[in-house]
C-alpha atoms as a PDB file:
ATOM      1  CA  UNK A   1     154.542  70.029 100.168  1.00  0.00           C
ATOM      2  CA  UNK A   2     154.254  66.245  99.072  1.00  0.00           C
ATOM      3  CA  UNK A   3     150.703  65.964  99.460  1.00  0.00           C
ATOM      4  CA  UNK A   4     150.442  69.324  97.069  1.00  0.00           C
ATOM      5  CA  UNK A   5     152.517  67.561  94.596  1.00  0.00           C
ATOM      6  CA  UNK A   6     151.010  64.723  94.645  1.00  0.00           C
ATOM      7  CA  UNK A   7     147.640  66.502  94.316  1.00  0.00           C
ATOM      8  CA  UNK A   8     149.418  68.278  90.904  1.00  0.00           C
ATOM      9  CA  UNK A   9     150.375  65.135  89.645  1.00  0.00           C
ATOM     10  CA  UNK A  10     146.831  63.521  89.691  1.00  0.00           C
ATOM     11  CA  UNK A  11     145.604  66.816  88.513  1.00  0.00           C
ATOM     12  CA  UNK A  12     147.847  67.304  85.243  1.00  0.00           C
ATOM     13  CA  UNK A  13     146.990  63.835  84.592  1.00  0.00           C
ATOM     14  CA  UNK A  14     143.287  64.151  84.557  1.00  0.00           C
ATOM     15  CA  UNK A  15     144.262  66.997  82.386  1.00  0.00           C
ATOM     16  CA  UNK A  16     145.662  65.377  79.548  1.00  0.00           C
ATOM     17  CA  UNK A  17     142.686  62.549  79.693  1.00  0.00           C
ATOM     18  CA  UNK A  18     140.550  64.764  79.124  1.00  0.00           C
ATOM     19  CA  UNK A  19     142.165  66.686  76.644  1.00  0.00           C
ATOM     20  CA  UNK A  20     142.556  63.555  74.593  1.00  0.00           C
ATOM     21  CA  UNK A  21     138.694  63.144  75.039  1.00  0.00           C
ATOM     22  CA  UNK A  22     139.839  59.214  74.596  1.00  0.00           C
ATOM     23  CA  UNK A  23     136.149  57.213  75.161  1.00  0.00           C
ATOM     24  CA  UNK A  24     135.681  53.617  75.465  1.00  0.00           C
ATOM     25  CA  UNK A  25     132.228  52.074  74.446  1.00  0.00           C
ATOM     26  CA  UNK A  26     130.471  48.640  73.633  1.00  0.00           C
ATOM     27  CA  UNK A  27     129.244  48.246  70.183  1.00  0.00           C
ATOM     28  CA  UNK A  28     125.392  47.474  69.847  1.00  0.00           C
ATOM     29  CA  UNK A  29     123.276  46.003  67.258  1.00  0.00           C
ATOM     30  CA  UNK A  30     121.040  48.969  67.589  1.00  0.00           C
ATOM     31  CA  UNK A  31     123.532  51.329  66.247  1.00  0.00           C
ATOM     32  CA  UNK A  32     126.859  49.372  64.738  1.00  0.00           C
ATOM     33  CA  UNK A  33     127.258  47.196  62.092  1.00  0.00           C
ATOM     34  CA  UNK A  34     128.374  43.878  64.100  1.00  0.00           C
ATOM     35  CA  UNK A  35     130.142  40.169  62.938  1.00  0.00           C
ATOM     36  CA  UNK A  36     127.969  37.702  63.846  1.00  0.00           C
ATOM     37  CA  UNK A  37     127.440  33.925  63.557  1.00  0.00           C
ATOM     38  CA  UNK A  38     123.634  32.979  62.869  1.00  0.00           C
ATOM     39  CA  UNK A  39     122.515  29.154  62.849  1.00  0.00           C
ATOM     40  CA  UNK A  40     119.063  28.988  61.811  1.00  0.00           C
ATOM     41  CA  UNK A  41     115.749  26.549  60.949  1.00  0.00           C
ATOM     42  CA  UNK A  42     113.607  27.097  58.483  1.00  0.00           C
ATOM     43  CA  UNK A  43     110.538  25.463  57.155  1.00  0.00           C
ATOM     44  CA  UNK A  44     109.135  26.451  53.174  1.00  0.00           C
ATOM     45  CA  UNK A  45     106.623  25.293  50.370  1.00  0.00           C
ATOM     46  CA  UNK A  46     107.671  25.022  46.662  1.00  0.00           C
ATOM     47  CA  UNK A  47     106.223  24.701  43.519  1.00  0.00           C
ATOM     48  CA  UNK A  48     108.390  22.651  40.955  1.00  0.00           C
ATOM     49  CA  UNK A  49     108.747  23.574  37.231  1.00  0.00           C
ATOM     50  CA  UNK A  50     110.171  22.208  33.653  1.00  0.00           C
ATOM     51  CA  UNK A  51     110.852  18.814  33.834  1.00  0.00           C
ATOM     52  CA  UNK A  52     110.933  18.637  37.638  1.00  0.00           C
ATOM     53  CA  UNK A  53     106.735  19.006  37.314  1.00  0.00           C
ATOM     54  CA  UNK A  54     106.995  15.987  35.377  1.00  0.00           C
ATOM     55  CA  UNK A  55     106.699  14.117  38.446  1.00  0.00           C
ATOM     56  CA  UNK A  56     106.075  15.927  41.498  1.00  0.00           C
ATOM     57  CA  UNK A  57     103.258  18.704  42.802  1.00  0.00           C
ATOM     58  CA  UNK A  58     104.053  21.318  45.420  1.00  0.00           C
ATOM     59  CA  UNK A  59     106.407  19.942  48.300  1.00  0.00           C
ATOM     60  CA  UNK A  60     107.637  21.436  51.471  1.00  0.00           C
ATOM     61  CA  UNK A  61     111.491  21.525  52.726  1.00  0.00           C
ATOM     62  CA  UNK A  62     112.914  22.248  56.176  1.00  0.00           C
ATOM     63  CA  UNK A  63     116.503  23.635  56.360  1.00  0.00           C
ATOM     64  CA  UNK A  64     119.264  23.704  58.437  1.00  0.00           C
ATOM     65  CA  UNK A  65     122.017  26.814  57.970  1.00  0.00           C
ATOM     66  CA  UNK A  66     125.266  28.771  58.980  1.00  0.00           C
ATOM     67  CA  UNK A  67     126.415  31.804  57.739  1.00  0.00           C
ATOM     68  CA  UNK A  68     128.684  34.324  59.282  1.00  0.00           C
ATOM     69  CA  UNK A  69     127.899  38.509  58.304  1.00  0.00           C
ATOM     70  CA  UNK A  70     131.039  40.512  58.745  1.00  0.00           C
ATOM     71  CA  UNK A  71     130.873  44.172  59.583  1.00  0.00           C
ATOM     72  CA  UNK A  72     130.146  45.167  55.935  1.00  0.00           C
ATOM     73  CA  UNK A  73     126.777  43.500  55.660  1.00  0.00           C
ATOM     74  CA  UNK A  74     128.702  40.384  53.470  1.00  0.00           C
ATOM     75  CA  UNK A  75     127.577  36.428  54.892  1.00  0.00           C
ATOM     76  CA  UNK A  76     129.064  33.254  53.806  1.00  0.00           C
ATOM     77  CA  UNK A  77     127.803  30.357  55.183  1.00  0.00           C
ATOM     78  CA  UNK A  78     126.467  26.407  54.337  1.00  0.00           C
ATOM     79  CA  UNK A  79     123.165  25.488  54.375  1.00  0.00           C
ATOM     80  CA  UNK A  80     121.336  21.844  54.192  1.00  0.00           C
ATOM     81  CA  UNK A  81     117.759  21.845  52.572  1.00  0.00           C
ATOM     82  CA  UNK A  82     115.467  18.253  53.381  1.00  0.00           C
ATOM     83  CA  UNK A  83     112.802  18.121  50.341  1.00  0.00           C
ATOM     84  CA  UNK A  84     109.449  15.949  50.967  1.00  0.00           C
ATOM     85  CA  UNK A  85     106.303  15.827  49.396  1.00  0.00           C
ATOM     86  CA  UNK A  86     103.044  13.468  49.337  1.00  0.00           C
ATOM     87  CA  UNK A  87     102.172  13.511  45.775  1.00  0.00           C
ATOM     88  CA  UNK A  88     103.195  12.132  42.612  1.00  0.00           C
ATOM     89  CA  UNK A  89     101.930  12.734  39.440  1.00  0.00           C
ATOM     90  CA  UNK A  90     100.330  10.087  37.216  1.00  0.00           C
ATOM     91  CA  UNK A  91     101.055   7.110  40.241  1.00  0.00           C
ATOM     92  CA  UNK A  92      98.541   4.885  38.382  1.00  0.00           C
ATOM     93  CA  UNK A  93     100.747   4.851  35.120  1.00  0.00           C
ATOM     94  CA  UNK A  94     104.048   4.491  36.991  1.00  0.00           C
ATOM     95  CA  UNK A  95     102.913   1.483  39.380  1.00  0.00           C
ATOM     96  CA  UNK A  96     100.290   0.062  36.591  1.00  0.00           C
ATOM     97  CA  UNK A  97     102.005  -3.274  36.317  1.00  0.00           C
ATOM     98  CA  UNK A  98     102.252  -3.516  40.098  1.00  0.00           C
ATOM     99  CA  UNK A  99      98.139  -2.810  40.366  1.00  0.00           C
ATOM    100  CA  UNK A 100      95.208  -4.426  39.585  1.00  0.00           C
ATOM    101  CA  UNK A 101      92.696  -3.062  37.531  1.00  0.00           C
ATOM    102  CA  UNK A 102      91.347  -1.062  40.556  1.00  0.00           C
ATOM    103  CA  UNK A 103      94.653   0.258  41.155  1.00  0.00           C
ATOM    104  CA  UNK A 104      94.839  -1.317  44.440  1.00  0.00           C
ATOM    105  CA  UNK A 105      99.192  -2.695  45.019  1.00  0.00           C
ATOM    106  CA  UNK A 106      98.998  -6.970  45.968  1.00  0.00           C
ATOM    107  CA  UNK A 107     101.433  -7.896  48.034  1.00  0.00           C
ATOM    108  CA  UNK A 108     102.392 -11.840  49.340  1.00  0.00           C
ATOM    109  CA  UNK A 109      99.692 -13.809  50.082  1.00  0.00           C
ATOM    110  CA  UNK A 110      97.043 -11.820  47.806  1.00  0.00           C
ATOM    111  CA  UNK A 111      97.181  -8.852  50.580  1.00  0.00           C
ATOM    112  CA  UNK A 112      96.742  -5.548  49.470  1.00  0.00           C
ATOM    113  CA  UNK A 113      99.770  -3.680  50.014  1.00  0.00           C
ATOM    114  CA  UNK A 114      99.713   0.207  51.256  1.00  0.00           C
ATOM    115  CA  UNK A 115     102.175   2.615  49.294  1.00  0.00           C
ATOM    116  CA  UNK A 116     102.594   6.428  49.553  1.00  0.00           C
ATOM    117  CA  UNK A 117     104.367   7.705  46.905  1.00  0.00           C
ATOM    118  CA  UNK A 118     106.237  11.330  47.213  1.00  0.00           C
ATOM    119  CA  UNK A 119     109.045  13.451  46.964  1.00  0.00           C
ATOM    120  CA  UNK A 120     112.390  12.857  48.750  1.00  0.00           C
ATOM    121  CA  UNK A 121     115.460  14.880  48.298  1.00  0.00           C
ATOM    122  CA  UNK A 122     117.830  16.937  49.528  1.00  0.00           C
ATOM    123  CA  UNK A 123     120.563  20.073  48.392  1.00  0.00           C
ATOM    124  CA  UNK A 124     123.990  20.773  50.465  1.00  0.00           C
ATOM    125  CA  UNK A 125     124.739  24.515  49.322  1.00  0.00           C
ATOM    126  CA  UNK A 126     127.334  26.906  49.778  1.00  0.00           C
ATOM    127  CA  UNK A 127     125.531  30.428  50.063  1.00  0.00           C
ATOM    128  CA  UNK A 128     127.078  34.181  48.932  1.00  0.00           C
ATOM    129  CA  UNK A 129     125.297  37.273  50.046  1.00  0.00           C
ATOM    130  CA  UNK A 130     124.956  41.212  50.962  1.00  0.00           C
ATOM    131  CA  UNK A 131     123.525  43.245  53.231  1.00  0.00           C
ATOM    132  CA  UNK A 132     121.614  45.648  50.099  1.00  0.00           C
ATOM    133  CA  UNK A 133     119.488  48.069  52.224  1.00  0.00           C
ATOM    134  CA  UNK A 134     119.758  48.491  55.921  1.00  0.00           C
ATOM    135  CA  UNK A 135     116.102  49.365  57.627  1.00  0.00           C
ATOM    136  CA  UNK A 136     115.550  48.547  61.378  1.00  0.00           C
ATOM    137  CA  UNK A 137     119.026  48.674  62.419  1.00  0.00           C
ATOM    138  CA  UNK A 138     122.458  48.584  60.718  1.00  0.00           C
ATOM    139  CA  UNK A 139     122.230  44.719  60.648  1.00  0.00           C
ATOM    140  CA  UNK A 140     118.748  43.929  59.546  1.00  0.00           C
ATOM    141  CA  UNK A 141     117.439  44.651  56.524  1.00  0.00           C
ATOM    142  CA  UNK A 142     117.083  43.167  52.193  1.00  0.00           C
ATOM    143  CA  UNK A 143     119.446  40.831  51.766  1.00  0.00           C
ATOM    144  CA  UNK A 144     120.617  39.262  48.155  1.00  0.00           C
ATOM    145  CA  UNK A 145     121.953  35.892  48.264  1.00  0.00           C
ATOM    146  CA  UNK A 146     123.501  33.388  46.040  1.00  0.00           C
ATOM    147  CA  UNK A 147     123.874  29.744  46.934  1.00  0.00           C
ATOM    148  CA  UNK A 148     125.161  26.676  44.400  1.00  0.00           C
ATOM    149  CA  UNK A 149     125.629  23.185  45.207  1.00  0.00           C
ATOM    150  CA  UNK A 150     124.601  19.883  44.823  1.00  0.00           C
ATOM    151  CA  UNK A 151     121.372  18.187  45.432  1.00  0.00           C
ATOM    152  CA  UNK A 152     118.985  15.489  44.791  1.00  0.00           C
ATOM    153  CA  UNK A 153     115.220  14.389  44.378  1.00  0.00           C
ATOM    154  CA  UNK A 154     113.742  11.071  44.008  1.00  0.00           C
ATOM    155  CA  UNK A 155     110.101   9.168  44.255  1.00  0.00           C
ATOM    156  CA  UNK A 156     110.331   7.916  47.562  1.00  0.00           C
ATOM    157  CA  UNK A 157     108.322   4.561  48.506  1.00  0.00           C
ATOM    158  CA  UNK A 158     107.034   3.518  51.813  1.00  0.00           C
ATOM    159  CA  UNK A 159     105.743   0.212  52.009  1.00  0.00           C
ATOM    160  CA  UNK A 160     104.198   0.611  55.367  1.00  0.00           C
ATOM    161  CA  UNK A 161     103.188  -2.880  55.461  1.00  0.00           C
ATOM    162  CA  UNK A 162     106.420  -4.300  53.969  1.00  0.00           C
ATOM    163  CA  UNK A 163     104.289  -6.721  51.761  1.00  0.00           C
ATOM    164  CA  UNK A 164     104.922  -5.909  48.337  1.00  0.00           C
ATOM    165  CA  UNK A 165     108.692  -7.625  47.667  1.00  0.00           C
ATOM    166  CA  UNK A 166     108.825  -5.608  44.025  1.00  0.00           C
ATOM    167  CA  UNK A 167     108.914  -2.796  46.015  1.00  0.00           C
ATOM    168  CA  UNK A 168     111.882  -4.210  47.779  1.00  0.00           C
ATOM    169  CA  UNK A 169     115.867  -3.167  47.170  1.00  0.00           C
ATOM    170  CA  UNK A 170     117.406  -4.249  44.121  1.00  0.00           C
ATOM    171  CA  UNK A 171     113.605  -3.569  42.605  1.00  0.00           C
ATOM    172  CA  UNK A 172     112.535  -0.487  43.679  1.00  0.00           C
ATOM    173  CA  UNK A 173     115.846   1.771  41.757  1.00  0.00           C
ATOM    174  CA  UNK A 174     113.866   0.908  38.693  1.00  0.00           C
ATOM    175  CA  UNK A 175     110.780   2.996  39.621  1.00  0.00           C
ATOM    176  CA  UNK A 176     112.246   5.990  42.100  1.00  0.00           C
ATOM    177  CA  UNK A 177     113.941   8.267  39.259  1.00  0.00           C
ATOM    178  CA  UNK A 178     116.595   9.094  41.227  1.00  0.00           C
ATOM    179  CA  UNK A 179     118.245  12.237  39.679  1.00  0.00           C
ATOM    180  CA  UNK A 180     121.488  13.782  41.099  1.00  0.00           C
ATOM    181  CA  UNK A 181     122.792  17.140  39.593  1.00  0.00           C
ATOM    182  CA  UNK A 182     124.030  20.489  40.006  1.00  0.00           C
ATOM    183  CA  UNK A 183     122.249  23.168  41.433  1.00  0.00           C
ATOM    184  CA  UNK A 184     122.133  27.267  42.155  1.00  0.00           C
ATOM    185  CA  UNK A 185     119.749  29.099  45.035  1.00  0.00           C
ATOM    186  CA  UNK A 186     119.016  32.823  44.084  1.00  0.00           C
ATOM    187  CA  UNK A 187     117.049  34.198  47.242  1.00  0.00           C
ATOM    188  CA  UNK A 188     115.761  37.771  48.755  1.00  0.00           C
ATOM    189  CA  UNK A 189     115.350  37.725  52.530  1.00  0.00           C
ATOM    190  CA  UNK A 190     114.456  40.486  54.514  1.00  0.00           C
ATOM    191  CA  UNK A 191     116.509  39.640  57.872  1.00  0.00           C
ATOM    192  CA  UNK A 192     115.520  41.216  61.424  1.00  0.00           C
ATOM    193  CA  UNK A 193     118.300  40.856  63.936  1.00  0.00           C
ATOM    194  CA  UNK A 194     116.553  42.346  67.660  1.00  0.00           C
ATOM    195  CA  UNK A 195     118.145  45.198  69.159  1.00  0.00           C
ATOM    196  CA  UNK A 196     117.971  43.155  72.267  1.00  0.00           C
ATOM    197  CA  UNK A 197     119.626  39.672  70.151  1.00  0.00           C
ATOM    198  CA  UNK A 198     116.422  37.734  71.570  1.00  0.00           C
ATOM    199  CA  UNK A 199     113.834  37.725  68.033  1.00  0.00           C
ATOM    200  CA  UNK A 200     115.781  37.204  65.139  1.00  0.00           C
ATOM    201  CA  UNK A 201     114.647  36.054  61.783  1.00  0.00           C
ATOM    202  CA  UNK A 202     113.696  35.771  58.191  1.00  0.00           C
ATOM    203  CA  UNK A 203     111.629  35.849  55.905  1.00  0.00           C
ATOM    204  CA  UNK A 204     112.574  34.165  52.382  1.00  0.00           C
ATOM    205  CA  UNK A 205     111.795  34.137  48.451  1.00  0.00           C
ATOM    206  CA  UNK A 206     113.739  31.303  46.921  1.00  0.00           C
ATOM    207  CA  UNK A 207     114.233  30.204  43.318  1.00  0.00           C
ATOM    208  CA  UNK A 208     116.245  27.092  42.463  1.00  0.00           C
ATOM    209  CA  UNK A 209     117.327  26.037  39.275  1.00  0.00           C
ATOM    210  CA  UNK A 210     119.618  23.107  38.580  1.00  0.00           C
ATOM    211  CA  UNK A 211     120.385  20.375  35.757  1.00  0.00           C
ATOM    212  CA  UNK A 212     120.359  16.915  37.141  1.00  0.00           C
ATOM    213  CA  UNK A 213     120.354  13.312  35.397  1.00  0.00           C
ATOM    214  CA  UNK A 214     119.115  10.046  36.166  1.00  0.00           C
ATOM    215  CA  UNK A 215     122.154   7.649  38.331  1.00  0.00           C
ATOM    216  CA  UNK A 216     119.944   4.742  37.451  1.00  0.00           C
ATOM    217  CA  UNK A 217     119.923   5.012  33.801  1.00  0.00           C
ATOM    218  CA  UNK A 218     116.753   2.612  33.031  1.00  0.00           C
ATOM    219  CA  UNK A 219     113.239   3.274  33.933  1.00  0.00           C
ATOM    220  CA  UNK A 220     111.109   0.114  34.730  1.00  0.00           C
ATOM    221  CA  UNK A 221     107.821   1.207  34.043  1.00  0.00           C
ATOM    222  CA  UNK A 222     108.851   2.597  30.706  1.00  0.00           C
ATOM    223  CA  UNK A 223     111.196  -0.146  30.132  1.00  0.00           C
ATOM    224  CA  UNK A 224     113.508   2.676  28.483  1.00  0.00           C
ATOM    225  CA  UNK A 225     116.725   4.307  29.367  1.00  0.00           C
ATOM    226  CA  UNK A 226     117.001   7.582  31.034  1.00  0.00           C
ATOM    227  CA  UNK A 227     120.585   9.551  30.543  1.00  0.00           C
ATOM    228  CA  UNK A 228     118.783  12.993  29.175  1.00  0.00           C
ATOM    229  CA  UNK A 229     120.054  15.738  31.888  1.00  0.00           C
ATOM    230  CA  UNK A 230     117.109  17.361  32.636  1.00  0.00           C
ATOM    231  CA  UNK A 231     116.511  20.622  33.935  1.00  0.00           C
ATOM    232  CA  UNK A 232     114.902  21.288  37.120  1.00  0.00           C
ATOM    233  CA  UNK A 233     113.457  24.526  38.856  1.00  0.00           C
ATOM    234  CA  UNK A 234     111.372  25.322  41.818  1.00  0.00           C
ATOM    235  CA  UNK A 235     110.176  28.679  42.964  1.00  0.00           C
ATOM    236  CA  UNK A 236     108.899  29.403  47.028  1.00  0.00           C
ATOM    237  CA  UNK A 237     109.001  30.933  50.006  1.00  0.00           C
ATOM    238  CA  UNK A 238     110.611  30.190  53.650  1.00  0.00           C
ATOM    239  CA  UNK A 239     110.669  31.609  57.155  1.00  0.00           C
ATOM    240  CA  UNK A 240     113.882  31.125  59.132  1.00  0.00           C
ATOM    241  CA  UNK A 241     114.412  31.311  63.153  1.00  0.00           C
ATOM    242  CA  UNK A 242     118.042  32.176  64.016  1.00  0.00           C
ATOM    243  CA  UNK A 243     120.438  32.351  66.992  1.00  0.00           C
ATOM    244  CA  UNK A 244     122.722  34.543  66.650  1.00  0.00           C
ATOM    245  CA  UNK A 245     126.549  34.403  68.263  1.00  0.00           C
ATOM    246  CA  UNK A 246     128.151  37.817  68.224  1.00  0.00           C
ATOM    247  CA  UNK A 247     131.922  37.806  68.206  1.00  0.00           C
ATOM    248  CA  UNK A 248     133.050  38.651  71.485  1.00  0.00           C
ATOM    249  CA  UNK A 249     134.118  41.347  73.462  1.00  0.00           C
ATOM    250  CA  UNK A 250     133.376  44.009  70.363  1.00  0.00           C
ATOM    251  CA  UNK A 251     134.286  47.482  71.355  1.00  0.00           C
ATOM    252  CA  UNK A 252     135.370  50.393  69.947  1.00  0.00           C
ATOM    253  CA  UNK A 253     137.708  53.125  71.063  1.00  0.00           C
ATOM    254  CA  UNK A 254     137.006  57.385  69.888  1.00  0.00           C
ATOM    255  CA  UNK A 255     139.838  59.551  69.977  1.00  0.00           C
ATOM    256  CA  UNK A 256     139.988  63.181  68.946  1.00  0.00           C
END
């Protein structure tokens, strides 16, 4: 008789499991919307506009960002962009009374003197965005975001010799324009997080536009002041490797 009861008891209690129908499952990027943490690298090209193409021609950038996407498709996240770039406009009228009349730089000693002029700069952003349209799973898909911040560009100056003292700290704040300023990132990425969380990426339209003024007041070569805020844009494209760090032990529980 014990055995038999005990054979009942299992029994009724398989019983009302089942009749529950209560399931236990893992959630997956193929099929569920998912938090995740995503640090990613990126490399872009730009081309500058208004008064920012005063000075510079297209430049490159290389990134460095966090964001964190909840389950409703919304990131947040920080992101550091690097600006550099080879060419200056109009060098020959900026550096003229560094030159000679072949526009070569003389250093100490009657040496010529080797400068490359370009682009240095940088932005520190916060970044706002959504999920808009969903395509190769729940998670990947067009994504709107909005970034603002501060940033900065520059002429930067490498002496590679060292041999041209004018080009030298206190001296060279006079020539590197060296504008600081507010600035906003308006971007549309189309984001592909693998099934499989091995591949994930992006690719990236960008435009930035900002107002920025110059910290050093006075331009040498112009032997003017410079306090005009100036406004600055630049319009590319970026492609952006991520890891991705899904919270853990995501699960999810049906009950009828």
């Amino acid at each position: 008789m014990i055995p038999m009861r005990i054979f009942s008891n299992k029994t009724l209690l398989l019983l009302a499991l089942l009749s529950f129908s209560k399931l236990y499952g893992q959630l997956t990027t193929k099929d569920s919307t998912r938090t995740v943490q995503l640090w990613g690298l990126s490399a872009g090209a730009y081309q500058p506009g208004f008064d920012m193409s005063t000075n510079y021609s297209a430049f490159a950038s290389a990134e460095v960002e966090y964001m964190v996407k909840n389950k409703e498709g919304v990131f947040q996240g920080l992101a550091f962009k690097a600006l550099y770039g080879n060419v200056v406009k109009n060098p020959a009228a900026i550096f003229s009374n560094l030159t000679d009349d072949d526009g070569n730089f003389l250093g100490v000693n009657g040496e010529f003197a080797t400068i490359q002029a370009g682009l240095s700069g940088g932005q520190l952003m916060y970044q706002y965005g959504k999920l808009v349209q969903s395509k190769y799973n729940p998670n990947s898909g067009w994504v709107l975001m909005q970034g603002i911040g501060l940033g900065q560009h520059k002429i930067g100056l490498r002496d590679q010799r060292g041999t041209l003292p004018q080009l030298q700290s206190p001296f060279l704040e006079g020539y590197d324009r060296l504008h600081v300023g507010v600035y906003t990132n308006t971007s549309l990425r189309y984001l592909h997080l693998d099934n499989n969380e091995r591949v994930n990426w992006s690719a990236n339209l960008h435009l930035n536009l900002g107002a920025s003024q110059n910290i050093r007041g006075y331009v040498v070569d112009l032997a003017q002041t410079d306090t005009r805020v100036k406004f600055d844009a630049f319009i590319g494209g970026s492609l952006t490797w991520f890891i991705p760090v899904y919270a853990k032990q995501e699960s999810f529980y049906l009950v009828d």
